[in-house]
Protein backbone atom coordinates (compact mmCIF):
# COMPACT_ATOMS: atom_id res chain seq x y z
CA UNK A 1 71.47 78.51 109.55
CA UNK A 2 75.24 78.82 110.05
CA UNK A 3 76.81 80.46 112.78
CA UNK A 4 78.58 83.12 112.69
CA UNK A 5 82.02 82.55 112.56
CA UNK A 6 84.59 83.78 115.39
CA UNK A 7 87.79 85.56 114.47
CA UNK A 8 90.85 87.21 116.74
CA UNK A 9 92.22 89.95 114.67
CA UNK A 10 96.58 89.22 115.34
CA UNK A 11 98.12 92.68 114.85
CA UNK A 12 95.60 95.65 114.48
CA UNK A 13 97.60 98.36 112.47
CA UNK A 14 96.90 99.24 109.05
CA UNK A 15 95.98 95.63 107.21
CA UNK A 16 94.24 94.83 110.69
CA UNK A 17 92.02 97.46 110.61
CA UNK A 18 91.37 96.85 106.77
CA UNK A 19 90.32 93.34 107.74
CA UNK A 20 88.52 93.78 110.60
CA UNK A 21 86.00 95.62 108.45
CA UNK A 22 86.16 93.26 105.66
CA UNK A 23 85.03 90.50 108.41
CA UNK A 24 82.22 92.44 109.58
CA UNK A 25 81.13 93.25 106.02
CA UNK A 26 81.41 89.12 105.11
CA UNK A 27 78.82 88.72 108.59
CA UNK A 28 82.11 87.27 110.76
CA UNK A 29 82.18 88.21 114.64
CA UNK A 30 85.54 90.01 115.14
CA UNK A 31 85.60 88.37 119.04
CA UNK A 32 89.03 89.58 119.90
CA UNK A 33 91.56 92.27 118.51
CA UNK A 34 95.24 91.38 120.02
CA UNK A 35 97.82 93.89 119.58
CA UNK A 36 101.52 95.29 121.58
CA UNK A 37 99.95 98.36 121.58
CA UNK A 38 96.79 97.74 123.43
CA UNK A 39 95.39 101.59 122.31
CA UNK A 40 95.25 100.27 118.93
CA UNK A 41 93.49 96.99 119.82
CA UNK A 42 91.11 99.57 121.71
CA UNK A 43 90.36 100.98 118.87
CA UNK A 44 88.64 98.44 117.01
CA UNK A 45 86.21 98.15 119.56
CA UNK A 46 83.99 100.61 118.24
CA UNK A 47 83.08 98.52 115.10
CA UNK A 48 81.50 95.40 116.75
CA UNK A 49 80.19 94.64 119.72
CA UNK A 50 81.79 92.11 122.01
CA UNK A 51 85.01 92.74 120.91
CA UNK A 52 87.56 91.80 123.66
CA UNK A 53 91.10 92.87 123.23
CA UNK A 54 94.63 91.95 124.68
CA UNK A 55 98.45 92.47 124.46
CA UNK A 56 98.99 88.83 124.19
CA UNK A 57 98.14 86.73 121.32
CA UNK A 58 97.90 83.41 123.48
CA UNK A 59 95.20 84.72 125.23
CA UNK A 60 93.14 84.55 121.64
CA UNK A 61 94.34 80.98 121.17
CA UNK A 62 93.23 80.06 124.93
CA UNK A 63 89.73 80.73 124.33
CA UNK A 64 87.78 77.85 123.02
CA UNK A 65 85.15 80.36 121.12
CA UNK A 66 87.50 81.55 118.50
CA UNK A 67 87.36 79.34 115.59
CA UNK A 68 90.54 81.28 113.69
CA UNK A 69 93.08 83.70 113.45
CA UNK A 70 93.65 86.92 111.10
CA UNK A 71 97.54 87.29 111.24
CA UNK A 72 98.16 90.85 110.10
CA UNK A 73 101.97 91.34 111.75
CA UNK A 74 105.60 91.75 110.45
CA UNK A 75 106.24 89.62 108.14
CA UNK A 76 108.77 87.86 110.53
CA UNK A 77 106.03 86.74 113.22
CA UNK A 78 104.07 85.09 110.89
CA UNK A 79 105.37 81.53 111.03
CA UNK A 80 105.59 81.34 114.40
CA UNK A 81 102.29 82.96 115.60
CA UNK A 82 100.39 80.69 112.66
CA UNK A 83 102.33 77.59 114.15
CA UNK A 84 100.89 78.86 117.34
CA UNK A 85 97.12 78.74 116.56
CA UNK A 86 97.35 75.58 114.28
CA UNK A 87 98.35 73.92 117.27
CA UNK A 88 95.68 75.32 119.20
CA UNK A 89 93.29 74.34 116.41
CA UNK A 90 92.36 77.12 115.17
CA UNK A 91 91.90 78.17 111.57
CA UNK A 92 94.42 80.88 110.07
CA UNK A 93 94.53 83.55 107.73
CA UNK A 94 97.75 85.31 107.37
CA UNK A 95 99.01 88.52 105.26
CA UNK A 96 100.91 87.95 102.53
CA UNK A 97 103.85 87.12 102.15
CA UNK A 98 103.67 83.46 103.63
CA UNK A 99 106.68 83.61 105.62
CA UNK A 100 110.06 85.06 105.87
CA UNK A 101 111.61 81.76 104.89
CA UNK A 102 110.80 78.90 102.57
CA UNK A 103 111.56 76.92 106.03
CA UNK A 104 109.25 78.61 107.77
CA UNK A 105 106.64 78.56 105.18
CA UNK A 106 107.14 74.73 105.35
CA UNK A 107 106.96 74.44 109.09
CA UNK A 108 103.34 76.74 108.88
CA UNK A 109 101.72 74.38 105.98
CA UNK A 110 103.18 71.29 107.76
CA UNK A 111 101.93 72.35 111.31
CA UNK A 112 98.20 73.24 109.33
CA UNK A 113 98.24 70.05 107.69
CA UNK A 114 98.41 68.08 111.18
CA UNK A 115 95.68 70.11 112.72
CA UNK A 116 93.45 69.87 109.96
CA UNK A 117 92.86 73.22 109.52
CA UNK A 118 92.84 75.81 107.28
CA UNK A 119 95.86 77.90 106.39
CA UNK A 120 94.95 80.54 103.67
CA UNK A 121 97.13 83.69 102.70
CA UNK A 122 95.71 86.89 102.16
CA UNK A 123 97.03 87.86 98.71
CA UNK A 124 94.30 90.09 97.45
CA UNK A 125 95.39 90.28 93.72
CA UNK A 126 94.41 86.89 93.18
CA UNK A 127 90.80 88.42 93.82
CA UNK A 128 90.80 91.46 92.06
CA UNK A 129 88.30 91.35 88.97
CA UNK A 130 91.13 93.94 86.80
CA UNK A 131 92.72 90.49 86.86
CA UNK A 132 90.46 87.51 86.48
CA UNK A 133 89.41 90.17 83.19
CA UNK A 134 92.82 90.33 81.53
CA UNK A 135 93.24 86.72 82.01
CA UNK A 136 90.42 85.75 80.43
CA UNK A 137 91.15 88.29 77.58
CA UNK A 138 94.76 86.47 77.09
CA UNK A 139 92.74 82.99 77.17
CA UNK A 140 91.05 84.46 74.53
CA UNK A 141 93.69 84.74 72.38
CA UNK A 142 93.24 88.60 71.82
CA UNK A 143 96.39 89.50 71.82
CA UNK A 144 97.75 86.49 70.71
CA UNK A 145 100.46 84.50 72.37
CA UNK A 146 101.96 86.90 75.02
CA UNK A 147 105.65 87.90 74.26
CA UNK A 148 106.50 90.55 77.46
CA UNK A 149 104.91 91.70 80.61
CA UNK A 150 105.80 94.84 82.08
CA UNK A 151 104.81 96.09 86.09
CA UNK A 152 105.90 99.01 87.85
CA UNK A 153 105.19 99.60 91.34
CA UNK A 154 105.49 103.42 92.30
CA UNK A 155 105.60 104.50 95.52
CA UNK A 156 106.46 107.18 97.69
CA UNK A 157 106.52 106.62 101.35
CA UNK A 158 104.75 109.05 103.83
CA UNK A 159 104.86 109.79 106.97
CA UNK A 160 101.75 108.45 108.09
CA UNK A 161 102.53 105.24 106.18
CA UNK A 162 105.51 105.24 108.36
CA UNK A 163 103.75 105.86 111.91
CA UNK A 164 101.62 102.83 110.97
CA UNK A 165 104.05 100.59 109.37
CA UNK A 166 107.50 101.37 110.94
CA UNK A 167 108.36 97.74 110.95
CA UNK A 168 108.77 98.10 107.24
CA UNK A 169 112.29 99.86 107.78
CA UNK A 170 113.65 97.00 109.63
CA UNK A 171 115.28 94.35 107.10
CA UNK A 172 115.22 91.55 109.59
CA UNK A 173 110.80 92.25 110.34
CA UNK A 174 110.12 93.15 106.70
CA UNK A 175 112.34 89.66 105.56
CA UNK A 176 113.71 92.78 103.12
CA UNK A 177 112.67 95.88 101.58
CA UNK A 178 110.21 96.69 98.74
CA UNK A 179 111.15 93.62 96.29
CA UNK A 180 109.13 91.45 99.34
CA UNK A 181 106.12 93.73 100.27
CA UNK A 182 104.83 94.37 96.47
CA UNK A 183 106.85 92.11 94.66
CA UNK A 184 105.53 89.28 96.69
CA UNK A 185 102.09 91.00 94.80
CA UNK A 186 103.68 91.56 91.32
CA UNK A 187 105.02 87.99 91.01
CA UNK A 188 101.62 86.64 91.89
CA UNK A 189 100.14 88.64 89.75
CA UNK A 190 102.55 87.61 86.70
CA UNK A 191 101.73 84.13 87.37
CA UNK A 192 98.16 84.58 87.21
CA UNK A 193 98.56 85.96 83.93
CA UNK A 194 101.30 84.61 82.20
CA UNK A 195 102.48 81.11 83.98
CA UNK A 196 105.39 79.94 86.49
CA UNK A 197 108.35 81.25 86.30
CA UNK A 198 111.52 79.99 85.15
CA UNK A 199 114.15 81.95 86.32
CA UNK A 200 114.64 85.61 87.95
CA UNK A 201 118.07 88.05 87.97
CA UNK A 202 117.59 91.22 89.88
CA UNK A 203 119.05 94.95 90.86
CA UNK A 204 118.60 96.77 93.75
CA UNK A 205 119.35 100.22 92.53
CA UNK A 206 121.28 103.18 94.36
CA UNK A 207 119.95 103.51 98.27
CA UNK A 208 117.81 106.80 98.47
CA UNK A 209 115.57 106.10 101.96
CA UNK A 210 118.73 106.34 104.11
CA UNK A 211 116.49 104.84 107.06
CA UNK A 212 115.58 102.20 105.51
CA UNK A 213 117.54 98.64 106.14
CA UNK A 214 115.74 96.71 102.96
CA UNK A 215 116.07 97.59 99.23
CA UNK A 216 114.15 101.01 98.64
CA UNK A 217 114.07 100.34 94.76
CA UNK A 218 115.23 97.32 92.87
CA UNK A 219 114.41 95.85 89.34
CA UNK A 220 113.58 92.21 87.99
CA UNK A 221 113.95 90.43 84.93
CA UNK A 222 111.82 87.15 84.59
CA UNK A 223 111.99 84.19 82.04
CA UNK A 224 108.66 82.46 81.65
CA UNK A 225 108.31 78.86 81.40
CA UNK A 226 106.83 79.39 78.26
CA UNK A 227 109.25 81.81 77.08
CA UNK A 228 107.66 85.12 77.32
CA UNK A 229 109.92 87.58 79.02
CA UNK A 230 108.97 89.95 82.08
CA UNK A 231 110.13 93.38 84.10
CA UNK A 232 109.40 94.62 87.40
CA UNK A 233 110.25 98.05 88.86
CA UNK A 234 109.40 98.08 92.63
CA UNK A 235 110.20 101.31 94.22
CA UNK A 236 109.05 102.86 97.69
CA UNK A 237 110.56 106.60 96.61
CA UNK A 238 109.27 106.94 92.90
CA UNK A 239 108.95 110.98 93.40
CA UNK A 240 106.25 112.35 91.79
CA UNK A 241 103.01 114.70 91.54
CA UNK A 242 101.19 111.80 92.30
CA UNK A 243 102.78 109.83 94.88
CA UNK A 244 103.77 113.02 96.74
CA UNK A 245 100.47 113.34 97.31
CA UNK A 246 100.13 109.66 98.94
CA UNK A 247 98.33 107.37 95.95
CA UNK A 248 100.88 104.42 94.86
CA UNK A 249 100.93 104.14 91.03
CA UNK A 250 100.27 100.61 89.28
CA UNK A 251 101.10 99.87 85.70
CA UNK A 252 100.89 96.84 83.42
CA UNK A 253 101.13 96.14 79.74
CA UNK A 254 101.50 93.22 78.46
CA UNK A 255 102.57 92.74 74.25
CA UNK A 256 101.70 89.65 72.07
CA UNK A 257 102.39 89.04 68.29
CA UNK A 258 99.06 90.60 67.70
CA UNK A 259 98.47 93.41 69.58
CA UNK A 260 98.66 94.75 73.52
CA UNK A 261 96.89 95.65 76.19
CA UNK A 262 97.55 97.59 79.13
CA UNK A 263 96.31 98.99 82.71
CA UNK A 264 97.28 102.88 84.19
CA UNK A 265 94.69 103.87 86.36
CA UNK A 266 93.57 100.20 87.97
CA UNK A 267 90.20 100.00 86.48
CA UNK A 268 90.76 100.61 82.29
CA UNK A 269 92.23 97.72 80.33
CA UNK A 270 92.99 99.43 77.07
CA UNK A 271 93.02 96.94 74.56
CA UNK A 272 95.03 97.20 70.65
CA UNK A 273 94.49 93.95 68.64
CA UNK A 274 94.44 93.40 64.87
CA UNK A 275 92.32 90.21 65.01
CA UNK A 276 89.37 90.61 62.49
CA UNK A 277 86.85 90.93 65.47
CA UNK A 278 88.50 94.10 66.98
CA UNK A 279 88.61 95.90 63.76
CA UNK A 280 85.39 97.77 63.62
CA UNK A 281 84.70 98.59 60.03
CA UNK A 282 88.13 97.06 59.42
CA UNK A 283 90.23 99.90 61.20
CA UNK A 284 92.49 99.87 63.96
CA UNK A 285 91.12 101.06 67.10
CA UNK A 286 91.80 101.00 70.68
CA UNK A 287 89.42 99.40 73.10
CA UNK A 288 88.97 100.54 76.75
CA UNK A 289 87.12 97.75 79.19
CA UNK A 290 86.49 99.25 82.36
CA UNK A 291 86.35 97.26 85.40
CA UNK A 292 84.75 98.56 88.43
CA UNK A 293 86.40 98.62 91.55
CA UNK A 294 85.95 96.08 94.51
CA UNK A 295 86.77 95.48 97.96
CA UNK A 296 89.65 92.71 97.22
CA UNK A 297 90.03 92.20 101.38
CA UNK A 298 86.62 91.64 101.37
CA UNK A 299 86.59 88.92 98.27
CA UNK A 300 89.63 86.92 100.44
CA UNK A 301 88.35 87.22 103.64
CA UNK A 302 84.92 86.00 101.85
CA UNK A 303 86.70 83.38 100.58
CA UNK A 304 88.76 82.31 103.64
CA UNK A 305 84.61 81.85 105.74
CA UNK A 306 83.89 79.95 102.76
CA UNK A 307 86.79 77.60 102.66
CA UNK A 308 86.20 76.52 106.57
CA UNK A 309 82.05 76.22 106.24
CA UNK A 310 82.82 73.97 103.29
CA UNK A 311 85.86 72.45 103.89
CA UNK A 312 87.33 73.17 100.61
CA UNK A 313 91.38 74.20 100.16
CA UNK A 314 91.32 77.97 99.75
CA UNK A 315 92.94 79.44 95.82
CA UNK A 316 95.76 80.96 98.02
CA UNK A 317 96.76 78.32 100.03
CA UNK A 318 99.88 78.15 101.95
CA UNK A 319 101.24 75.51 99.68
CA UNK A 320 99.83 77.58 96.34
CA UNK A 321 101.43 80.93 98.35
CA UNK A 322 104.91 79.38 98.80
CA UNK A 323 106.02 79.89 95.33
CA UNK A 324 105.41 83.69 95.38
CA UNK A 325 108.21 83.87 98.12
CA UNK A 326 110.33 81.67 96.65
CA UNK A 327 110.72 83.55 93.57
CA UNK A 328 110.82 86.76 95.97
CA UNK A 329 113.41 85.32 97.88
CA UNK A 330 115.73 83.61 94.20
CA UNK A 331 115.28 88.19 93.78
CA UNK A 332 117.11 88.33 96.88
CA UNK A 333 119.23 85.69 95.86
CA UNK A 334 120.44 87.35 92.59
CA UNK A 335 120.78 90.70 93.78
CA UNK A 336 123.58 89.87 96.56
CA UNK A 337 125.15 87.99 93.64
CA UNK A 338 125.23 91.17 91.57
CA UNK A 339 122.45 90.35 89.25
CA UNK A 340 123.24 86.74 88.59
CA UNK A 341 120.07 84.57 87.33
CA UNK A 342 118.65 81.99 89.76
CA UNK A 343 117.27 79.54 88.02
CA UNK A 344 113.38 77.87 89.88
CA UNK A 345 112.67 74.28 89.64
């Protein structure tokens, strides 16, 4: 029988908390939970036994009995902290996005590399079964060749989202404002669907969150490799019944030259397509495919166990997760050039 395997939880606010209990659900012993602010490392003590916690993260990579790291930090700390345990030997996982750099990013897969260990990047949406089901329908053809994809991220920060995640406001810890923490998501998401990406231009529209340093709302237009055409709305203060209340708001639609399909709610694909085989009785109709809802820190976190006990390169690998940012970062790129396209190689 396998033993169980021994992870130090790096950062335990919001996403540290998620995967803590995503490791105990996957039968991984949480052995220490490092945070600054040691009451919040405290708290995860009531959800496993044994559970030592600390201020400092080197105290994590000094003991020979943990076998990896779950970096859940600002997005600026993850480079060097995963540097850090590589060299310590230690296996990493690390919240998405990658780095804050494409240097950085380079230094963390290098330093994995040379360790021989695994560096794997939590980016649920490449585990979310909404996805792996539209893909397949577009491998299917039923919409035909796919023409434009649309996202929309809506948002509308709290307070309490705030009191967890204050980093978020400050440019130089979030490596920038909403464009990196769910576009990072979006993009990844596009490519899963559609392909890589050819080139990006982007907006970053009127300021509205006067405390915050990073772009509150910004838009992107994306060229396909194959041609098909993309938008992305990413917005942190999308006002509305909804997000007042605290739920973000997901959309998706994607058109091809023979009919559409499209995602509101994050479980209902609803389907229009004028092949023969979707015409019941020869009419038009609408189709709705529900998918039911999983535990997507649970599937990566799954995954990450998996990739050690077997060896095997994880899907979101640091090299496979450094294109993400990049196309993030070409975002960046065009929007301080006033909406200028960057072209990717």
């Amino acid at each position: 029988m396998e033993r169980l395997l021994r992870v130090a939880i790096i950062g335990c606010g919001w996403a540290g908390v998620r995967h803590a209990r995503a490791l105990q659900e996957c039968g991984a012993q949480v052995r220490w939970a490092v945070d600054v602010d040691r009451r919040r490392a405290e708290a995860l003590r009531g959800m496993q036994e044994g559970i030592r916690t600390a201020t400092d993260y080197r105290k994590a990579l000094d003991d020979p009995q943990v076998d990896a790291v779950d970096i859940c930090l600002p997005h600026n700390l993850h480079a060097p902290i995963a540097m850090k345990a590589a060299e310590a030997g230690k296996h990493v996982l690390c919240e998405k996005p990658i780095a804050a750099s494409l240097e950085e990013a380079d230094r963390m897969i290098e330093a994995a590399e040379q360790a021989g260990v695994v560096l794997m990047i939590a980016e649920n949406v490449r585990f979310n079964p909404l996805f792996h089901k539209i893909r397949d329908l577009l491998q299917d053809g039923v919409i035909g060749q796919p023409a434009l994809i649309q996202m929309t991220r809506e948002c509308y920060l709290t307070r309490s989202f705030l009191e967890d995640r204050r980093w978020f406001l400050d440019d130089k810890a979030a490596a920038g404002g909403i464009m990196m923490s769910g576009g990072i998501h979006d993009f990844e998401t596009m490519r899963m669907l559609i392909g890589e990406v050819e080139s990006v231009q982007a907006l970053r529209a009127r300021q509205r969150f006067l405390e915050m340093e990073g772009d509150d709302t910004s838009v992107a237009l994306v060229r396909f490799r194959d041609g098909t055409v993309g938008t992305l709305v990413e917005s942190f203060v999308m006002k509305s019944l909804t997000t007042a209340a605290g739920p973000e708001v997901h959309t998706l639609r994607i058109d091809g030259d023979l009919g559409s399909l499209s995602v509101q709610d994050g479980r209902t694909i609803r389907l229009f397509s004028e092949r023969e085989d979707f015409l019941p009785g020869g009419a038009l109709a609408r189709h709705d495919i529900y998918v039911p809802a999983a535990d997507t820190f649970a599937l990566e976190i799954e995954h990450f166990l998996h990739s050690i006990q077997v060896g095997e390169e994880p899907i979101t690998s640091g090299q496979a997760q450094r294109r993400p940012l990049e196309i993030v970062l070409a975002a960046y790129q065009s929007m301080e050039s006033g909406g200028q396209p960057v072209m990717l190689s």
